[in-house]
C-alpha atoms as a PDB file:
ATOM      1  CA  UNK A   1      53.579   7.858  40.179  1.00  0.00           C
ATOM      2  CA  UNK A   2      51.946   9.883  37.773  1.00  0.00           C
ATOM      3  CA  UNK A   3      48.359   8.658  36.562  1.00  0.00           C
ATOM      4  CA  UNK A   4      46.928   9.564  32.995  1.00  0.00           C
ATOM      5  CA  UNK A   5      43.483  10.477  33.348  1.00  0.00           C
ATOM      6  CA  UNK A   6      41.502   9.776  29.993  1.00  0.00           C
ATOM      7  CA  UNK A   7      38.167  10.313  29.359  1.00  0.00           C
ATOM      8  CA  UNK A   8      36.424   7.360  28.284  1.00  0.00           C
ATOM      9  CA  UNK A   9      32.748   8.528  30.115  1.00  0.00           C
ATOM     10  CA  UNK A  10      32.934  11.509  27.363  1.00  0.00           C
ATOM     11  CA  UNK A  11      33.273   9.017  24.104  1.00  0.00           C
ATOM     12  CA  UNK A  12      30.681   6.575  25.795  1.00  0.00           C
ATOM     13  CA  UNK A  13      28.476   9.463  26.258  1.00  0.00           C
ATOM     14  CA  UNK A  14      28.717  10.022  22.170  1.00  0.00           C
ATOM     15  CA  UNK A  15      28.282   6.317  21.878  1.00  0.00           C
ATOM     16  CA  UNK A  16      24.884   6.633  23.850  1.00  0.00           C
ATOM     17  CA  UNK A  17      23.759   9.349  22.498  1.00  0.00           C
ATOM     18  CA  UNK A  18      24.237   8.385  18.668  1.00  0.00           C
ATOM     19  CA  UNK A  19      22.473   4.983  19.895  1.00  0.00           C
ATOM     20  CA  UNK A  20      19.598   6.982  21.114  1.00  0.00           C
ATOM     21  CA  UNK A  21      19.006   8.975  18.093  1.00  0.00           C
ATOM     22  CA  UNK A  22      19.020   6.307  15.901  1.00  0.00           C
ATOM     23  CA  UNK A  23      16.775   3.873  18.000  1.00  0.00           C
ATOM     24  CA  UNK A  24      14.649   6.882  18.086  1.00  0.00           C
ATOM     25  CA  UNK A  25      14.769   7.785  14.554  1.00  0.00           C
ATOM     26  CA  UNK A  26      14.081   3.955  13.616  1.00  0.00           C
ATOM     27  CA  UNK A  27      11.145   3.121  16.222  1.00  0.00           C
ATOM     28  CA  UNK A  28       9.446   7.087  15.242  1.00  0.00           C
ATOM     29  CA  UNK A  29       9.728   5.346  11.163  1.00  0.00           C
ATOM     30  CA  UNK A  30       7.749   2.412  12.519  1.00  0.00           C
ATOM     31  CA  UNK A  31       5.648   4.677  14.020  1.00  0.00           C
ATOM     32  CA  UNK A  32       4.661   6.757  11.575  1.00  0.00           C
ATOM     33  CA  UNK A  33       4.259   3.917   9.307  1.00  0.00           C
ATOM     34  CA  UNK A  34       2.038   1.848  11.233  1.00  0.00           C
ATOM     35  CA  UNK A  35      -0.238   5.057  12.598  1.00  0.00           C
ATOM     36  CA  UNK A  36       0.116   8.000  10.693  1.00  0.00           C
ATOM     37  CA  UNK A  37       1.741  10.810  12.169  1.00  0.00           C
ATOM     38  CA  UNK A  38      -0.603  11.740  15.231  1.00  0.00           C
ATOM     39  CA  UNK A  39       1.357   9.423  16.717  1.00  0.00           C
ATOM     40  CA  UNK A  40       2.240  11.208  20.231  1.00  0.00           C
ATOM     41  CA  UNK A  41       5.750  11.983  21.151  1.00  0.00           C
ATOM     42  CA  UNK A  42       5.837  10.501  24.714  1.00  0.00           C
ATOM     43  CA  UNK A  43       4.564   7.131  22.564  1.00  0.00           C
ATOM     44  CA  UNK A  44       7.960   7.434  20.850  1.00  0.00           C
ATOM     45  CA  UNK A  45      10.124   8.035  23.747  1.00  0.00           C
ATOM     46  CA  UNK A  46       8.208   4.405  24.900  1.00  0.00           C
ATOM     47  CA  UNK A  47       8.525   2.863  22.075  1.00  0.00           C
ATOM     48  CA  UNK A  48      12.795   3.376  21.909  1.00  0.00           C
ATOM     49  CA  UNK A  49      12.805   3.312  25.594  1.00  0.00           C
ATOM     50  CA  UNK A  50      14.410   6.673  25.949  1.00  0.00           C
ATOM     51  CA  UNK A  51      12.898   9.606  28.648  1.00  0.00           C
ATOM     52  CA  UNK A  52      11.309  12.513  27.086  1.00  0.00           C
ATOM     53  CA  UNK A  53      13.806  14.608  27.792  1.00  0.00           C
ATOM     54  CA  UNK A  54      16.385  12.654  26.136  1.00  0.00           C
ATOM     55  CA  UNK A  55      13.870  12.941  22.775  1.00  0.00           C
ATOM     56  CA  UNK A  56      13.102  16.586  23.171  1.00  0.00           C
ATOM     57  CA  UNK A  57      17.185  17.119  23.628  1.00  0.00           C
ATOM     58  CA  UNK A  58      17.358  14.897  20.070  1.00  0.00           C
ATOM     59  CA  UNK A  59      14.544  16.964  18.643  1.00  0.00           C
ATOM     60  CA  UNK A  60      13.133  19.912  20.140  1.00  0.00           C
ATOM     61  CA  UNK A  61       9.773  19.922  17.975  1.00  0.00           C
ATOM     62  CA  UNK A  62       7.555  17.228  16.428  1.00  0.00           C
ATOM     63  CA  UNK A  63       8.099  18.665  13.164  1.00  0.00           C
ATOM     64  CA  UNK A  64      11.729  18.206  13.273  1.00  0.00           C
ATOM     65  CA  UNK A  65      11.729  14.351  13.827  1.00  0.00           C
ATOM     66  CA  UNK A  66       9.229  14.023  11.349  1.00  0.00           C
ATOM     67  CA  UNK A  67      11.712  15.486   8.604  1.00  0.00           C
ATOM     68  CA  UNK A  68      14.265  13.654   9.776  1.00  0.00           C
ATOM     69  CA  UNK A  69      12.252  10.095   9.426  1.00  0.00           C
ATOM     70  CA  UNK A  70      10.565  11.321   6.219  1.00  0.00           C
ATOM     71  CA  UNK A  71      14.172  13.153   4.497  1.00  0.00           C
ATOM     72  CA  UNK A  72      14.815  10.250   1.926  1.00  0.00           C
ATOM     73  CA  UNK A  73      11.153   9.805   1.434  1.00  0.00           C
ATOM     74  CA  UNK A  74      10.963  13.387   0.339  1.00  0.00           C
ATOM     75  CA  UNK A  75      13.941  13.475  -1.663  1.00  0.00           C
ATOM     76  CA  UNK A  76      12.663  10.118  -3.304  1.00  0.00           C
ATOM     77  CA  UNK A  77       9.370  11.860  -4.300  1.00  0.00           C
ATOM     78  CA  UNK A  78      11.326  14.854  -5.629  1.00  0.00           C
ATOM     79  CA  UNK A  79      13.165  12.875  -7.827  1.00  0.00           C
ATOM     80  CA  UNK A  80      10.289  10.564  -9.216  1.00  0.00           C
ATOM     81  CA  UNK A  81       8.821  13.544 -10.682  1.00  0.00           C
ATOM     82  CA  UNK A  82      12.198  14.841 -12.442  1.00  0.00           C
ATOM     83  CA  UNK A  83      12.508  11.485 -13.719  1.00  0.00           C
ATOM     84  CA  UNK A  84       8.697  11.592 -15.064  1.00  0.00           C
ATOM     85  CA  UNK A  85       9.614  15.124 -16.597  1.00  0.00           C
ATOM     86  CA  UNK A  86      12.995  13.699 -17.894  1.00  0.00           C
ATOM     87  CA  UNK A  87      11.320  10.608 -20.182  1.00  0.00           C
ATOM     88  CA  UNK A  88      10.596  11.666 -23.802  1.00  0.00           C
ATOM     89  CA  UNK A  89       7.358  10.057 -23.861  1.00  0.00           C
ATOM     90  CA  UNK A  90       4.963  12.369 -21.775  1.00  0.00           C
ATOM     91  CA  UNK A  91       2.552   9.809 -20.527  1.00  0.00           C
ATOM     92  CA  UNK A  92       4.837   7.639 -19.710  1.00  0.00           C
ATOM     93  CA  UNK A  93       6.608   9.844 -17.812  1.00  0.00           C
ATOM     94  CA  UNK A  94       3.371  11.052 -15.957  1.00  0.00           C
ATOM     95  CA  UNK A  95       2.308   7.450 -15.502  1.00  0.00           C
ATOM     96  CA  UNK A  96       4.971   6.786 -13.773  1.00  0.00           C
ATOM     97  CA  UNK A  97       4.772   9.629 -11.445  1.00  0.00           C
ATOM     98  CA  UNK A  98       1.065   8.507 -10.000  1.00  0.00           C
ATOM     99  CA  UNK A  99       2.360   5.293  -9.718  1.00  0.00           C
ATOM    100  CA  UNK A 100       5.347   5.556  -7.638  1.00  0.00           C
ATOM    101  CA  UNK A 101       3.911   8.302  -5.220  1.00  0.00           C
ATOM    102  CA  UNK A 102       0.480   6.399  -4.827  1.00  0.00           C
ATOM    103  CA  UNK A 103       3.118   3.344  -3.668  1.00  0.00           C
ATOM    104  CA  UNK A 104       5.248   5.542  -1.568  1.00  0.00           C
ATOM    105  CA  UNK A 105       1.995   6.241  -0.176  1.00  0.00           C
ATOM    106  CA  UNK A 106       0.620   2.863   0.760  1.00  0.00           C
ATOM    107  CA  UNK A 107       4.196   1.827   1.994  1.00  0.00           C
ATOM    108  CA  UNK A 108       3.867   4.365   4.875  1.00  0.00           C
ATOM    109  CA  UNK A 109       0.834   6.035   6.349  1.00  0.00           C
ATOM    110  CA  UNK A 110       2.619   8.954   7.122  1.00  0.00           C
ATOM    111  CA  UNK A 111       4.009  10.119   3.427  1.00  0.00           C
ATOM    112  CA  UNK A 112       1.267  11.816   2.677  1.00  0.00           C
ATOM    113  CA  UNK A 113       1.203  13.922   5.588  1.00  0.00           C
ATOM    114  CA  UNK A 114       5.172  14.714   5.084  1.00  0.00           C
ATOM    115  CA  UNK A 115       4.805  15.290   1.452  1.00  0.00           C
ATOM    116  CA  UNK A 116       1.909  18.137   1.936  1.00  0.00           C
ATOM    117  CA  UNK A 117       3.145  19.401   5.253  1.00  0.00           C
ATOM    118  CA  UNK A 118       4.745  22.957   5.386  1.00  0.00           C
ATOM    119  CA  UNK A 119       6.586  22.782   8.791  1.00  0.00           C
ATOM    120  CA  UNK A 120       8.449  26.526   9.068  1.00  0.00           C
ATOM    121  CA  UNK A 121      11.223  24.155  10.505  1.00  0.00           C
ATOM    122  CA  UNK A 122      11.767  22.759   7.207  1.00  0.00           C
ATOM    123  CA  UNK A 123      11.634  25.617   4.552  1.00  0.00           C
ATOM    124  CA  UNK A 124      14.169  23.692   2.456  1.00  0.00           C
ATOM    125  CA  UNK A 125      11.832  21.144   2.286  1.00  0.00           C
ATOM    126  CA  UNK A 126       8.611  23.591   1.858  1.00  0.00           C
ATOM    127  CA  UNK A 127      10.882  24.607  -1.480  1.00  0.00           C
ATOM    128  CA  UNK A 128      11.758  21.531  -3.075  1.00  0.00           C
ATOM    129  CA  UNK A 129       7.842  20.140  -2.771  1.00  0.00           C
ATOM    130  CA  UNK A 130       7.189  22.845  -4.393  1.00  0.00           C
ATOM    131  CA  UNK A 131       9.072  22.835  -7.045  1.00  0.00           C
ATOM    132  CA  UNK A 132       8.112  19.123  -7.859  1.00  0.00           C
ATOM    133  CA  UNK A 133       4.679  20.644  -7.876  1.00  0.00           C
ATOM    134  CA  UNK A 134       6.250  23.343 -10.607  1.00  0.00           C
ATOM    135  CA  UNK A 135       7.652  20.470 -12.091  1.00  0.00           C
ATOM    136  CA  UNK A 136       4.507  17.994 -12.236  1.00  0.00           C
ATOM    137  CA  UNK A 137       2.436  20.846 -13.566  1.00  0.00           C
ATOM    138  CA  UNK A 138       4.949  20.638 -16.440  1.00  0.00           C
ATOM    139  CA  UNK A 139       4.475  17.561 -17.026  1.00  0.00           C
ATOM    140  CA  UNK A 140       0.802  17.562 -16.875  1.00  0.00           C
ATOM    141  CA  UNK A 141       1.361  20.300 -19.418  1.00  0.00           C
ATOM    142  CA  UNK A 142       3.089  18.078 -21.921  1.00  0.00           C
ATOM    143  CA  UNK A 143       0.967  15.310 -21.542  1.00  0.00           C
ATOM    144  CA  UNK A 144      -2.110  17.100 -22.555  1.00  0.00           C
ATOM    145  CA  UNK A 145       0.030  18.931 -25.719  1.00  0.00           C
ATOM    146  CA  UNK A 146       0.999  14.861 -26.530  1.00  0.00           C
ATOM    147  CA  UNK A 147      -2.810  14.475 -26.743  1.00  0.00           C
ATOM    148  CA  UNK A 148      -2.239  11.458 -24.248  1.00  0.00           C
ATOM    149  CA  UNK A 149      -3.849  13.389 -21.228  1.00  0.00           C
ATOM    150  CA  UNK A 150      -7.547  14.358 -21.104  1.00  0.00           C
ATOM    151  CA  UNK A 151      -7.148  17.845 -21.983  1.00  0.00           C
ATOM    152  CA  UNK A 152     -10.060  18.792 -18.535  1.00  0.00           C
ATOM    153  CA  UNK A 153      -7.653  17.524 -16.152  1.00  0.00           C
ATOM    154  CA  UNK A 154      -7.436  19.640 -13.313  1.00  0.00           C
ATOM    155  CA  UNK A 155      -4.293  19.860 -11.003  1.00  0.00           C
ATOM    156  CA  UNK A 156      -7.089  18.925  -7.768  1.00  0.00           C
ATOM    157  CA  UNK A 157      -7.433  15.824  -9.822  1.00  0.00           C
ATOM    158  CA  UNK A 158      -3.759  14.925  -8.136  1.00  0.00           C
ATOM    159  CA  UNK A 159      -5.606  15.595  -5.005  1.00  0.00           C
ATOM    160  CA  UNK A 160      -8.854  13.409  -5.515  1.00  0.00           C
ATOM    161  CA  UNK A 161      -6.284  10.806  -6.559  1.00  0.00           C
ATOM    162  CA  UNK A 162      -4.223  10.741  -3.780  1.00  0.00           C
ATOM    163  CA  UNK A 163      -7.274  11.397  -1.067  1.00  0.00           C
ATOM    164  CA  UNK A 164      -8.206   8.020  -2.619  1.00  0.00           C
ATOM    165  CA  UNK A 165      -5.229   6.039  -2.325  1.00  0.00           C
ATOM    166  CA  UNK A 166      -5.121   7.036   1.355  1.00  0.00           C
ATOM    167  CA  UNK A 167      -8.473   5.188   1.821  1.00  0.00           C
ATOM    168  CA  UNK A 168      -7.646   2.109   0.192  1.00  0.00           C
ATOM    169  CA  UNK A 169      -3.612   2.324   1.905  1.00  0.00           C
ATOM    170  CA  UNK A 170      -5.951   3.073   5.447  1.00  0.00           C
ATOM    171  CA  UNK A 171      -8.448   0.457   4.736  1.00  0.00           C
ATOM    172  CA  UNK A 172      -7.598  -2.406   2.695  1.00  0.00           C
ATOM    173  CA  UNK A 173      -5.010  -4.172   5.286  1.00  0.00           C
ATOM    174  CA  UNK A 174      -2.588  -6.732   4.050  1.00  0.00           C
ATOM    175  CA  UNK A 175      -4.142  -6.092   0.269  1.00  0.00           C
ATOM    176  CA  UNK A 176      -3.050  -2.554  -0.182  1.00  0.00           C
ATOM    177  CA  UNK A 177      -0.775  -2.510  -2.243  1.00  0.00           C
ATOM    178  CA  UNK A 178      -2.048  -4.559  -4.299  1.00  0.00           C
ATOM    179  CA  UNK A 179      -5.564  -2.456  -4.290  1.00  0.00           C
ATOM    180  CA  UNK A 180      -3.655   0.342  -4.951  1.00  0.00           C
ATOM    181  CA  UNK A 181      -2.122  -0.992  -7.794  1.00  0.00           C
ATOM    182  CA  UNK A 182      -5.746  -1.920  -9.433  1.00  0.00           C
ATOM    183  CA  UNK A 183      -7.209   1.659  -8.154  1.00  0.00           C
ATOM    184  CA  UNK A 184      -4.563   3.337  -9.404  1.00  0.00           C
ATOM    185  CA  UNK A 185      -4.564   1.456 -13.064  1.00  0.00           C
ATOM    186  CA  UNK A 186      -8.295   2.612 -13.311  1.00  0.00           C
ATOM    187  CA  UNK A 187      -7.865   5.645 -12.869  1.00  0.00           C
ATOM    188  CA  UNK A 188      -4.794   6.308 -15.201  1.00  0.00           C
ATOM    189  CA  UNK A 189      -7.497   4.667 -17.808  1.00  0.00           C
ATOM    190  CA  UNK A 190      -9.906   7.275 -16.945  1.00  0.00           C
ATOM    191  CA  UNK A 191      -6.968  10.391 -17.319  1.00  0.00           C
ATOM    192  CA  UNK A 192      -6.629   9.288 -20.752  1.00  0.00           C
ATOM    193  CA  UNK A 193      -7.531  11.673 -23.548  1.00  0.00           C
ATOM    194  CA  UNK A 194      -8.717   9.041 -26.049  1.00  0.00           C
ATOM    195  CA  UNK A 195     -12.403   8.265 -25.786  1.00  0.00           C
ATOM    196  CA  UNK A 196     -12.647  11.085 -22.722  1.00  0.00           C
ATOM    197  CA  UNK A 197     -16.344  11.694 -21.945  1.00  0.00           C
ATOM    198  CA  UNK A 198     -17.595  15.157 -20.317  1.00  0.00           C
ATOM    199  CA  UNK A 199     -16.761  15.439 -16.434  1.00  0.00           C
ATOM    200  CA  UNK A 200     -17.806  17.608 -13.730  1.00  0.00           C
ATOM    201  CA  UNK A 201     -16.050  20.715 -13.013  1.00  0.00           C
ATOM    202  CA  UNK A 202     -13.582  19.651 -10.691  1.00  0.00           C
ATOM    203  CA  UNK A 203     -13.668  19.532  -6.972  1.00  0.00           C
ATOM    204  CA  UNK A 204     -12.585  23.393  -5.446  1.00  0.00           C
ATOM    205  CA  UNK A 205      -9.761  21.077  -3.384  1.00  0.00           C
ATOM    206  CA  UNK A 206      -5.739  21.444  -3.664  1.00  0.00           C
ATOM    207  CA  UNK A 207      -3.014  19.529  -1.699  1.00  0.00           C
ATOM    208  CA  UNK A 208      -3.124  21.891   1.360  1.00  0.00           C
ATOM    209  CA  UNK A 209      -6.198  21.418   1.924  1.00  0.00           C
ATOM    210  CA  UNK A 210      -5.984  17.546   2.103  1.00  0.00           C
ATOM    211  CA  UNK A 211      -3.054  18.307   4.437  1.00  0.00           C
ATOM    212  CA  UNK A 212      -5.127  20.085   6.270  1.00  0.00           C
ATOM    213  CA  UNK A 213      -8.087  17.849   6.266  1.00  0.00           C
ATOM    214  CA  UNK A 214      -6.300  14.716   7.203  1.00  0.00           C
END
């Protein structure tokens, strides 16, 4: 008698391993999330109950799960600002920019880390945020030719903006989003060109450096 030998050990191992990279990817999201993104890989490998070995074989660097958690995130960012430089009415368009990256923001602790990160890893990534950048600068452009934005807005503005969203999203608990929202409404008030009162020069600051800082 002739026995068939299959290989069921080989499909279960894809079955496992799939399993582990998505209980990974989901428990590094909660992560991330709940902590920022200092969160230590070994932590992780607890978290999903996986070895470290079994996380470095899934990804070999930090970096490269963090793109992986953050890849819709990104793209979602990317493609608030198109929209913003899509509507016909300037302001609204850059309104609506602040307001869905300062939410992205207090959703998850680590978006703003992801969004001003410039992991070699990732160059695809490094290009499109910086294009939205290209883009938002556009926009800020248009805006300020609409005679809706103050015409002294500076692009570190965007960065004193964000750097305080990230205290209230750190800070203000259950209420975040929620102070956010107010914070946020303020200081779209304040960007406004009507009624704009002398300012400061603005801070010497840009979005690498908060990166940097944080």
């Amino acid at each position: 008698m002739i026995v068939v030998k299959t290989e069921p050990s080989r499909i279960g191992l894809r079955v496992d391993a799939q399993h582990n990279r998505d209980r990974i990817l989901e428990v590094a999201a909660d992560a991330f999330a709940e902590l920022g993104l200092d969160v230590p890989m070994i932590e992780i490998a607890r978290r999903a109950e996986v070895g470290v070995a079994t996380l470095y074989r899934r990804f070999p660097t930090k970096s490269a799960l963090v793109h992986e958690v953050f890849a819709d995130q990104l793209t979602t960012c990317a493609a608030a600002v198109d929209d913003g430089l899509a509507d016909p009415d300037p302001w609204r368009g850059f309104c609506s920019v602040i307001e869905k990256i300062c939410a992205m923001q207090v959703a998850d602790r680590g978006f703003t880390a992801v969004f001003l990160s410039t992991f070699p890893e990732r160059e695809a990534n490094v290009a499109e945020r910086a294009r939205a950048e290209r883009q938002f600068a556009e926009l800020v452009r248009r805006a300020k030719e609409a005679g809706k934005l103050r015409r002294d807005f500076a692009h570190s503005d965007l960065t004193l903006l964000i750097m305080a969203n990230n205290g209230v999203a750190g800070s203000a608990g259950e209420a975040a989003a929620a102070a956010s929202r107010r914070l946020v409404g303020y200081l779209l008030q304040s960007f406004r060109a009507e009624q704009a009162q002398p300012l400061p020069a603005p801070a010497p600051i840009n979005l690498q450096d908060l990166f940097c800082r944080s």
